[in-house]
Protein backbone atom coordinates (compact mmCIF):
# COMPACT_ATOMS: atom_id res chain seq x y z
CA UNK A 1 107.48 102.20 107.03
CA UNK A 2 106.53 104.95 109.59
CA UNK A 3 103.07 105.25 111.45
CA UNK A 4 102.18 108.69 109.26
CA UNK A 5 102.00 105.60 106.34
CA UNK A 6 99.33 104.06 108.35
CA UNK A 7 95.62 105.17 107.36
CA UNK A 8 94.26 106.43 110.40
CA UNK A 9 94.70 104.47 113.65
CA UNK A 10 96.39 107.29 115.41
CA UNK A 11 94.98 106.10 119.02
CA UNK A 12 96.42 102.97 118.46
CA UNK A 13 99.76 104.29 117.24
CA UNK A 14 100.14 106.14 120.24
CA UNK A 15 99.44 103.35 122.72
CA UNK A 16 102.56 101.40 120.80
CA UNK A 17 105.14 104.13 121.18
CA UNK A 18 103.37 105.03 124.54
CA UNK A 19 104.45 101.11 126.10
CA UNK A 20 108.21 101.73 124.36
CA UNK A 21 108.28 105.25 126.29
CA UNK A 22 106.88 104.18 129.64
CA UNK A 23 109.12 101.20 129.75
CA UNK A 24 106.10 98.47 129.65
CA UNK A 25 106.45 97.00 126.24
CA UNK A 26 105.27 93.36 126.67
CA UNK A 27 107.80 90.98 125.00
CA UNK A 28 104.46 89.76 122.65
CA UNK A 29 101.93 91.77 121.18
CA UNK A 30 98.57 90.62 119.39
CA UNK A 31 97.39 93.58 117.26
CA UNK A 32 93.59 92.04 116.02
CA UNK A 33 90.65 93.68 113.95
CA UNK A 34 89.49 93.25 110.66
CA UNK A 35 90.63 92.80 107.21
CA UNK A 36 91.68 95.82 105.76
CA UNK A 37 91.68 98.14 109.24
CA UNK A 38 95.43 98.33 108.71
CA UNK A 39 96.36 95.78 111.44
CA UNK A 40 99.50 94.68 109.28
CA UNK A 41 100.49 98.48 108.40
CA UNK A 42 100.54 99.15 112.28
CA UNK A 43 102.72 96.34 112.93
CA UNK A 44 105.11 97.23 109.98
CA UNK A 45 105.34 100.76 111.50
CA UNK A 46 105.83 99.60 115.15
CA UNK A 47 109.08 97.00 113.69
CA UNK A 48 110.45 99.77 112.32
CA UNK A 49 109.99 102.01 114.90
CA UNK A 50 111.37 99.42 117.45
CA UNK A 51 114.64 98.82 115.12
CA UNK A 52 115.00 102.77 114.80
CA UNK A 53 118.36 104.02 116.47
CA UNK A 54 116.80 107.49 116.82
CA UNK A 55 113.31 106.85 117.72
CA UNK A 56 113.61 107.69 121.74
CA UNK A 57 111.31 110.58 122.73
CA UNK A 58 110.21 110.59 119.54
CA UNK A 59 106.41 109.38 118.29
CA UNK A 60 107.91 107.56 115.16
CA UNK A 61 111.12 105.83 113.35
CA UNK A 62 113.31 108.48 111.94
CA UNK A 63 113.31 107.13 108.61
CA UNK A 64 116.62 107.92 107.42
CA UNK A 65 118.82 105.79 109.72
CA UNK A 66 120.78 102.70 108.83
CA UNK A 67 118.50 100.35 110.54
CA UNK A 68 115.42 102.16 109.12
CA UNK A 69 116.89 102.10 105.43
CA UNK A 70 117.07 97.92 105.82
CA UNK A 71 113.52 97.59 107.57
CA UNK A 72 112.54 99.84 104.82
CA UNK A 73 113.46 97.08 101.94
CA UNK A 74 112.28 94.24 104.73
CA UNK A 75 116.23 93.09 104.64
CA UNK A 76 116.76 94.20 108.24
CA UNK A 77 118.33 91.37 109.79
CA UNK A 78 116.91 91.41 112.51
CA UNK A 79 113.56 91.77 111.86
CA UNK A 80 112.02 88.20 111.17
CA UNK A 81 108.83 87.38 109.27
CA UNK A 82 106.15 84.73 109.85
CA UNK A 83 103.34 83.74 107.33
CA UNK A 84 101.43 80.86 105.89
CA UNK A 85 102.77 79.12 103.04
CA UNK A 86 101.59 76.18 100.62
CA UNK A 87 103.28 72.90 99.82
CA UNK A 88 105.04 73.57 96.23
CA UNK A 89 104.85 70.65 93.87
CA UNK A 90 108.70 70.80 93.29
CA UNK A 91 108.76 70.60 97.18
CA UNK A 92 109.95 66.99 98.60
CA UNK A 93 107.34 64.94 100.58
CA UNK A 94 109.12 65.67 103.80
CA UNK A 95 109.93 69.09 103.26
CA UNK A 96 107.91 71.62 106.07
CA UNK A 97 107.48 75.30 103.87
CA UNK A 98 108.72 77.81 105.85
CA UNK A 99 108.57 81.42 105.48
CA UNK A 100 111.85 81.60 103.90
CA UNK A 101 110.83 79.57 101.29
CA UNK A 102 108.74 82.25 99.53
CA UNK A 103 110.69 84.96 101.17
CA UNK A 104 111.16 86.69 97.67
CA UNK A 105 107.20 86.68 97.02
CA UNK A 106 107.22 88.05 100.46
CA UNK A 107 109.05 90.98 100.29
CA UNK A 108 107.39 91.73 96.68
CA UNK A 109 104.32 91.85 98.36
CA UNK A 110 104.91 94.38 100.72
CA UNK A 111 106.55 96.41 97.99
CA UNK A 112 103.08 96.89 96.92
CA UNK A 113 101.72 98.70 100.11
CA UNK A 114 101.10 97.11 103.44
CA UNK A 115 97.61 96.58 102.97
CA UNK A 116 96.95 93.22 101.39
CA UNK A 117 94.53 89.97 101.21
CA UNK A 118 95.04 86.36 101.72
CA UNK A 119 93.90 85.82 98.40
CA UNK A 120 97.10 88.30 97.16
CA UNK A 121 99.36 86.28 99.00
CA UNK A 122 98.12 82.76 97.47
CA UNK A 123 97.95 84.17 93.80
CA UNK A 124 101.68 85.57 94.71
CA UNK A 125 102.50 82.25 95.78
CA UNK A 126 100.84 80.47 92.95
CA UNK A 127 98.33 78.51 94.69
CA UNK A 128 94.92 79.92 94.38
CA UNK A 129 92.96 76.74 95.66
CA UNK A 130 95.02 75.24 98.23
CA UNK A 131 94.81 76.18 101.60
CA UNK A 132 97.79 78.26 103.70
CA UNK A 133 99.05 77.57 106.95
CA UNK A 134 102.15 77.76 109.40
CA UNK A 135 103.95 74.78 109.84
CA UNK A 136 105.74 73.27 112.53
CA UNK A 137 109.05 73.91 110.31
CA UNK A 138 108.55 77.40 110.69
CA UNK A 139 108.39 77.40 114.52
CA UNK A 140 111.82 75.37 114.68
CA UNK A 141 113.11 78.00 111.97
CA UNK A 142 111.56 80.80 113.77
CA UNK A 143 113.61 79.30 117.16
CA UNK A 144 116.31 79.35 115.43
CA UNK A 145 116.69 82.57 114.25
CA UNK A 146 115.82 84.05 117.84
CA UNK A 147 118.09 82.08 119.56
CA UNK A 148 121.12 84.53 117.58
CA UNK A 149 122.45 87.41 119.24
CA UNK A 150 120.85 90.77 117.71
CA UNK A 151 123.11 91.73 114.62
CA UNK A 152 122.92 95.41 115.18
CA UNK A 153 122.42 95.38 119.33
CA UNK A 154 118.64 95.65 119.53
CA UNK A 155 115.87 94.14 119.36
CA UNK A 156 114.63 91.36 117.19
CA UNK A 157 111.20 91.69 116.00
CA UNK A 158 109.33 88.72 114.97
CA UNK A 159 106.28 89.69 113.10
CA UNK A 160 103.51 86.89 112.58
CA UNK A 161 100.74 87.40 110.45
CA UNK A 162 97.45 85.56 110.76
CA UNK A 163 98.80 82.93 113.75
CA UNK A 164 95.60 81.37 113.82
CA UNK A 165 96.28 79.54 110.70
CA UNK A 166 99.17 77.68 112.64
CA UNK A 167 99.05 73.93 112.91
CA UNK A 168 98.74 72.02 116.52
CA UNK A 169 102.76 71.14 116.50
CA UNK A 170 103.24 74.66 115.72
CA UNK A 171 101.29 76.33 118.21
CA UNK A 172 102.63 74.30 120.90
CA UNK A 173 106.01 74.63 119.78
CA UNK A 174 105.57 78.98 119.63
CA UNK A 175 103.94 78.74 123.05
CA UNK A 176 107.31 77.43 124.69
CA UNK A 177 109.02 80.60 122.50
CA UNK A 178 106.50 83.18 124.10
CA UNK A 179 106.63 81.60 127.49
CA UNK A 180 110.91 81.68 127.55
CA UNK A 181 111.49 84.65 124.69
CA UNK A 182 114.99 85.18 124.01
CA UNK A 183 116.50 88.23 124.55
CA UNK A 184 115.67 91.64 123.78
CA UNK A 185 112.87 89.67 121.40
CA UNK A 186 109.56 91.28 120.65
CA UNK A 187 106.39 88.96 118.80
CA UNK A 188 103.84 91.20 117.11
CA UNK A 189 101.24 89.03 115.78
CA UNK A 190 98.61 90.37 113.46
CA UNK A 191 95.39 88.29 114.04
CA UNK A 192 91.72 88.53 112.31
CA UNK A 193 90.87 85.59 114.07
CA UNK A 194 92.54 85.09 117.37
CA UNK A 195 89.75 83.17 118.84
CA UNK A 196 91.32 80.24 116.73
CA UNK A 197 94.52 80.49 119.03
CA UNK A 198 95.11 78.38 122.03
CA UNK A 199 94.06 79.85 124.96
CA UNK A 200 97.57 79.64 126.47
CA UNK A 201 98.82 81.75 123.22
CA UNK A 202 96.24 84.70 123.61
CA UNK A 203 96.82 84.38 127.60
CA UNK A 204 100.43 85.17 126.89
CA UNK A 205 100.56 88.27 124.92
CA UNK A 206 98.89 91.81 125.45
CA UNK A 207 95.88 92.11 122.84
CA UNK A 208 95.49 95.38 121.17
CA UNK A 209 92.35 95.63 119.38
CA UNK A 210 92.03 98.01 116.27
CA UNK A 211 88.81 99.40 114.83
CA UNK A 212 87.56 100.07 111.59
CA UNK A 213 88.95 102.72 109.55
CA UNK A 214 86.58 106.19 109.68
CA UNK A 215 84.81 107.19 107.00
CA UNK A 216 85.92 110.46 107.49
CA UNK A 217 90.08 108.88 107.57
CA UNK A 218 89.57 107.03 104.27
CA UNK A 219 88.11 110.03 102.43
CA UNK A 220 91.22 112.24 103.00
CA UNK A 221 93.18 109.35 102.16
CA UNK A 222 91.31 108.66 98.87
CA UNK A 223 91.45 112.51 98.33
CA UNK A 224 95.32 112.71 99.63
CA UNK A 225 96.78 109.71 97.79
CA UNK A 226 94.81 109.32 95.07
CA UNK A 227 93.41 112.70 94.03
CA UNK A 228 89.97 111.33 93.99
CA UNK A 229 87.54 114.26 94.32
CA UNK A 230 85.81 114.82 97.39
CA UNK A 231 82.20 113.43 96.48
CA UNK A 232 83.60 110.54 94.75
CA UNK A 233 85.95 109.98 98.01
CA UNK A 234 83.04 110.36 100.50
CA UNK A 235 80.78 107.55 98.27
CA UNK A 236 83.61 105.06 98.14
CA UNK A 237 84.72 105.99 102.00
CA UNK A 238 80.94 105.27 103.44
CA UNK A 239 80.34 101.83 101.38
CA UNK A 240 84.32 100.80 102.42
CA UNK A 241 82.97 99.83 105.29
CA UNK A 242 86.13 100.93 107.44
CA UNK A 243 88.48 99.11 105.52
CA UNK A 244 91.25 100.40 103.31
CA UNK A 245 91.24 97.46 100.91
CA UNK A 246 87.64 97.54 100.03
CA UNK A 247 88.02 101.12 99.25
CA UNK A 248 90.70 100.68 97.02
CA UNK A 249 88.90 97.78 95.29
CA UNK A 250 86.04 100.26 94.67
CA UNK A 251 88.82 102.25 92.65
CA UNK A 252 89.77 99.58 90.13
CA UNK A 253 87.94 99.56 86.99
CA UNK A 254 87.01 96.33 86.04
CA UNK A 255 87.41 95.05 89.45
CA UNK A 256 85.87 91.42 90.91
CA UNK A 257 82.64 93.17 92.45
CA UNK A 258 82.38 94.57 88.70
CA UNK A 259 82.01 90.83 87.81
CA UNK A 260 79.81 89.80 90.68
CA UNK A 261 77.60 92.60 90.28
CA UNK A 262 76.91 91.34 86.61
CA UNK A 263 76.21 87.51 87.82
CA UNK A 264 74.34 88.98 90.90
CA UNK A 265 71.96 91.08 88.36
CA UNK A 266 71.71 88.57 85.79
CA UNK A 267 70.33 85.99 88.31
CA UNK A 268 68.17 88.05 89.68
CA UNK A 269 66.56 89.03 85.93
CA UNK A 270 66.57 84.91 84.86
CA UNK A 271 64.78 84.06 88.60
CA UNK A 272 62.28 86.84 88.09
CA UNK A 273 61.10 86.05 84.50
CA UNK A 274 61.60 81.69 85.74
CA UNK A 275 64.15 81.32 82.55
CA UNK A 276 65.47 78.07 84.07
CA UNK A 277 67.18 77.00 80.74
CA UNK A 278 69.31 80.57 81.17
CA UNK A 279 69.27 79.71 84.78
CA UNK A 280 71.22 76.61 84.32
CA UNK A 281 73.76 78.24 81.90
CA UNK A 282 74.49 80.89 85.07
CA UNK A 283 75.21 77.82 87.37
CA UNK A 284 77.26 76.66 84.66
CA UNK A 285 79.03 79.85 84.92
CA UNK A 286 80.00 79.99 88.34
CA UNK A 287 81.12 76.40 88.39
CA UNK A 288 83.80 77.62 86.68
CA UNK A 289 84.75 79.84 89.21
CA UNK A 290 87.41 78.84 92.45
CA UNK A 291 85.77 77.51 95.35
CA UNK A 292 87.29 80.51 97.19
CA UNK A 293 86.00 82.91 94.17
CA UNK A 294 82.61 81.22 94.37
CA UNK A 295 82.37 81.52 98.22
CA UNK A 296 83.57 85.64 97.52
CA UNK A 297 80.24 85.84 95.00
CA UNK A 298 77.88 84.47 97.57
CA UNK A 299 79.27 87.06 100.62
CA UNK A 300 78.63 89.65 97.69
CA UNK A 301 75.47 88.22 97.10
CA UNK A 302 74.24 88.70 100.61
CA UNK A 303 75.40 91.79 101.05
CA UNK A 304 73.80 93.09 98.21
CA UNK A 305 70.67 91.53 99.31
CA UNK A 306 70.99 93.29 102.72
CA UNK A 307 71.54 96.93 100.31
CA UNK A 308 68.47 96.35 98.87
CA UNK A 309 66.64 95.15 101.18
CA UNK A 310 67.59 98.64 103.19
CA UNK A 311 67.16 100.63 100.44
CA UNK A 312 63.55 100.28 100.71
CA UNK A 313 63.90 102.36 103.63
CA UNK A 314 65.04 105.50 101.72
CA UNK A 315 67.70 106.45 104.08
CA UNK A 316 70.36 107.01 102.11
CA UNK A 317 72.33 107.06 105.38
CA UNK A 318 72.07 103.34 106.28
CA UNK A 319 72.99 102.35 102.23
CA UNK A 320 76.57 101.75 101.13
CA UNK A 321 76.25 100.77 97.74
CA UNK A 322 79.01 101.96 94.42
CA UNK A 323 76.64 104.28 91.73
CA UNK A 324 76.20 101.04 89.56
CA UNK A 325 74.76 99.10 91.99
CA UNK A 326 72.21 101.74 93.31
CA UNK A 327 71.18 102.19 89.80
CA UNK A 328 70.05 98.54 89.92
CA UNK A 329 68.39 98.49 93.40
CA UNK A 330 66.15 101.59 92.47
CA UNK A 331 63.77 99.24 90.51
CA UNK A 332 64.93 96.23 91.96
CA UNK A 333 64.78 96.59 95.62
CA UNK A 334 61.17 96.55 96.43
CA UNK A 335 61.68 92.65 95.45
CA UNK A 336 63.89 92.09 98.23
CA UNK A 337 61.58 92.51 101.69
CA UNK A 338 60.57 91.39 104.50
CA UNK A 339 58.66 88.27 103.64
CA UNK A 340 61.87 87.04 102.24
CA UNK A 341 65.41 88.81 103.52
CA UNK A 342 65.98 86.45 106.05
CA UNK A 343 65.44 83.27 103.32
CA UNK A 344 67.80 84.58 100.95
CA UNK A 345 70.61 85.33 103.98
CA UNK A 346 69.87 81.95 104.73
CA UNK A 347 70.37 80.61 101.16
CA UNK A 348 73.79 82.55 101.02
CA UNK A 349 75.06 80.78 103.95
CA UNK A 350 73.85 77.42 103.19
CA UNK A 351 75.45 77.73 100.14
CA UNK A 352 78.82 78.98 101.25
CA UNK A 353 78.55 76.02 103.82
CA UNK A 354 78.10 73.49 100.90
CA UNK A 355 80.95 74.98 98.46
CA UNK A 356 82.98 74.90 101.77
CA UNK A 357 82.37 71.28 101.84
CA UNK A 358 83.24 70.43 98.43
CA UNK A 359 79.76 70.00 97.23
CA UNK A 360 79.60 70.28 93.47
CA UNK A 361 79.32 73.83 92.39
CA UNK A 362 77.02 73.42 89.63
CA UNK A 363 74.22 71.93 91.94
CA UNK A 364 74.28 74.25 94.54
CA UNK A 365 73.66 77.60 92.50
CA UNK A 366 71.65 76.05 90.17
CA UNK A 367 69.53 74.77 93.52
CA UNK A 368 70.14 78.59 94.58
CA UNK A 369 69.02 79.80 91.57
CA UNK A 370 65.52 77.90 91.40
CA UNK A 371 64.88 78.80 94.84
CA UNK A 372 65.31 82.75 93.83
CA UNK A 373 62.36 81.78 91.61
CA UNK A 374 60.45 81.30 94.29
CA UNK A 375 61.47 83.79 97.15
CA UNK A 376 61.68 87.15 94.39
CA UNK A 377 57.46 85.74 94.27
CA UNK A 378 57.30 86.69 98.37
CA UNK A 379 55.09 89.58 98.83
């Protein structure tokens, strides 16, 4: 993995081989931003570069060294991975999951391209609807490791992604490894949520914060990687909303926003003519969704509403919506305004709030649905 694999970011590339050069590199690193702005890329680039036995005055890893051939296949030995795992049924009731434990799922993940979802990594893992974390078995693992003696004389890099999903006992017990690091140790942790950390966690490592993708950055890449043509690549680039994965998403026939389009459209059609029989069918519908699929639908659903709701404003500018989509808001938008935006924002939260608290599914879009009824009549 080199930094001309990462999607833009060049500015923050540069400040990462810029502390190596200078002689300031921190011995942790918190590299936060949004899903999909290629946080995790950066930090697979800046491992490898660190582990590179030719990388000195130069502005990335080699590439063709020993040590880059192992990072390359994730097998480096000294380059140590930390992620949140699920309890396995065939797991004992004691047993903490550690990283290693899904180590294989791991590394077949990043096979498939730095760039990747929690949802990805549960499916690879085989649990959809449980809920990941770090446990405090992976900081005693993690300690473990670190407290070896390099393998090939140079640094270990411990890469962490999302460390706000570790437990109390295993924040505390990574605090004490940040505050005395072994030697020649570098953390890079790859937040989306680093307010979640202790405060003694975040005080303790430099914070590099990295934007969104350009528009500009992910059309070349579309047009570079994937030979989309250049209007195509602009459309997708501009509704992306900076981030690689929702680009690529946009690329994928038959894709989930496909799906939620369909369900988003056919409530809309069911409120508008007050079919509450057909109504309750659709609830019926997304009950049989995931909680985590339903709670995807719903931040569709608002976005949407925000599209249309701006699309009233004919600036095509200030619209990021996929072809399909904008063929829908051209007749439907003019129901979504300003005597009722706000209301239906506010029913898209309430509702992810309830499906976040285990409220039956059923009831809470058919309750949605019935009060579409009511707010598409707002004039």
């Amino acid at each position: 993995m080199k930094f001309t694999d990462v999607i833009g970011q060049d500015e923050a590339a540069k400040r990462l081989t810029g502390l190596v050069a200078e002689g300031r590199l921190p011995h942790a690193l918190m590299l936060c931003g949004p899903e999909g702005s290629g946080k995790m890329a950066l930090a697979l680039a800046f491992a490898s570069y660190l582990l590179c036995e030719r990388h000195d005055g130069a502005d990335d890893s080699c590439g063709e060294c020993r040590q880059c051939k192992m990072a390359g296949k994730w097998e480096h030995p000294d380059l140590h991975f930390t992620f949140p795992t699920i309890k396995l049924p065939s797991m004992s009731a004691e047993h903490k999951p550690v990283s290693d434990d899904f180590a294989r799922q791991w590394r077949q993940l990043l096979a498939g391209g730095p760039y990747f979802t929690m949802n990805q990594w549960l499916e690879m893992m085989g649990g959809e609807n449980q809920q990941a974390i770090i446990t405090a078995g992976e900081s005693d693992e993690l300690a473990r490791k670190l407290s070896l003696k390099s393998s090939q004389g140079g640094y270990k890099v411990s890469v962490i992604w999302l460390p706000e999903r570790m437990n109390q006992e295993c924040a505390n017990k990574l605090l004490k490894l940040i505050e005395e690091p072994p030697s020649r140790t570098v953390f890079v942790m790859v937040s989306e949520e680093p307010d979640k950390l202790l405060d003694t966690i975040r005080s303790r490592t430099q914070r590099i914060d990295i934007r969104r993708i350009g528009d500009d950055e992910i059309r070349q890449a579309l047009t570079a990687r994937r030979g989309i043509d250049g209007n195509t690549a602009a459309r997708i680039a501009r509704m992306s909303g900076g981030s690689w994965l929702q680009a690529i998403e946009a690329l994928e026939a038959g894709n989930e926003n496909e799906l939620f389009l369909d369900m988003f459209i056919q409530l809309m059609r069911l409120a508008y003519m007050r079919n509450v029989k057909e109504l309750k069918r659709w609830s019926e519908t997304m009950q049989g969704f995931g909680r985590e699929k339903q709670k995807r639908f719903l931040t569709y659903f608002m976005r949407m509403a925000r599209e249309n709701f701006m699309y009233n404003f004919q600036k095509p500018e200030i619209v990021y919506m996929t072809q399909r989509e904008e063929d829908f808001a051209r007749n439907f938008a003019r129901f979504v305004n300003e005597n009722n935006i706000l209301q239906i924002t506010d029913l898209g939260n309430k509702a992810i709030r309830d499906i976040g608290q285990n409220a039956n599914a059923k009831i809470v879009f058919f309750d949605m649905a019935l009060q579409m009824i009511v707010l598409l009549l707002a004039k």
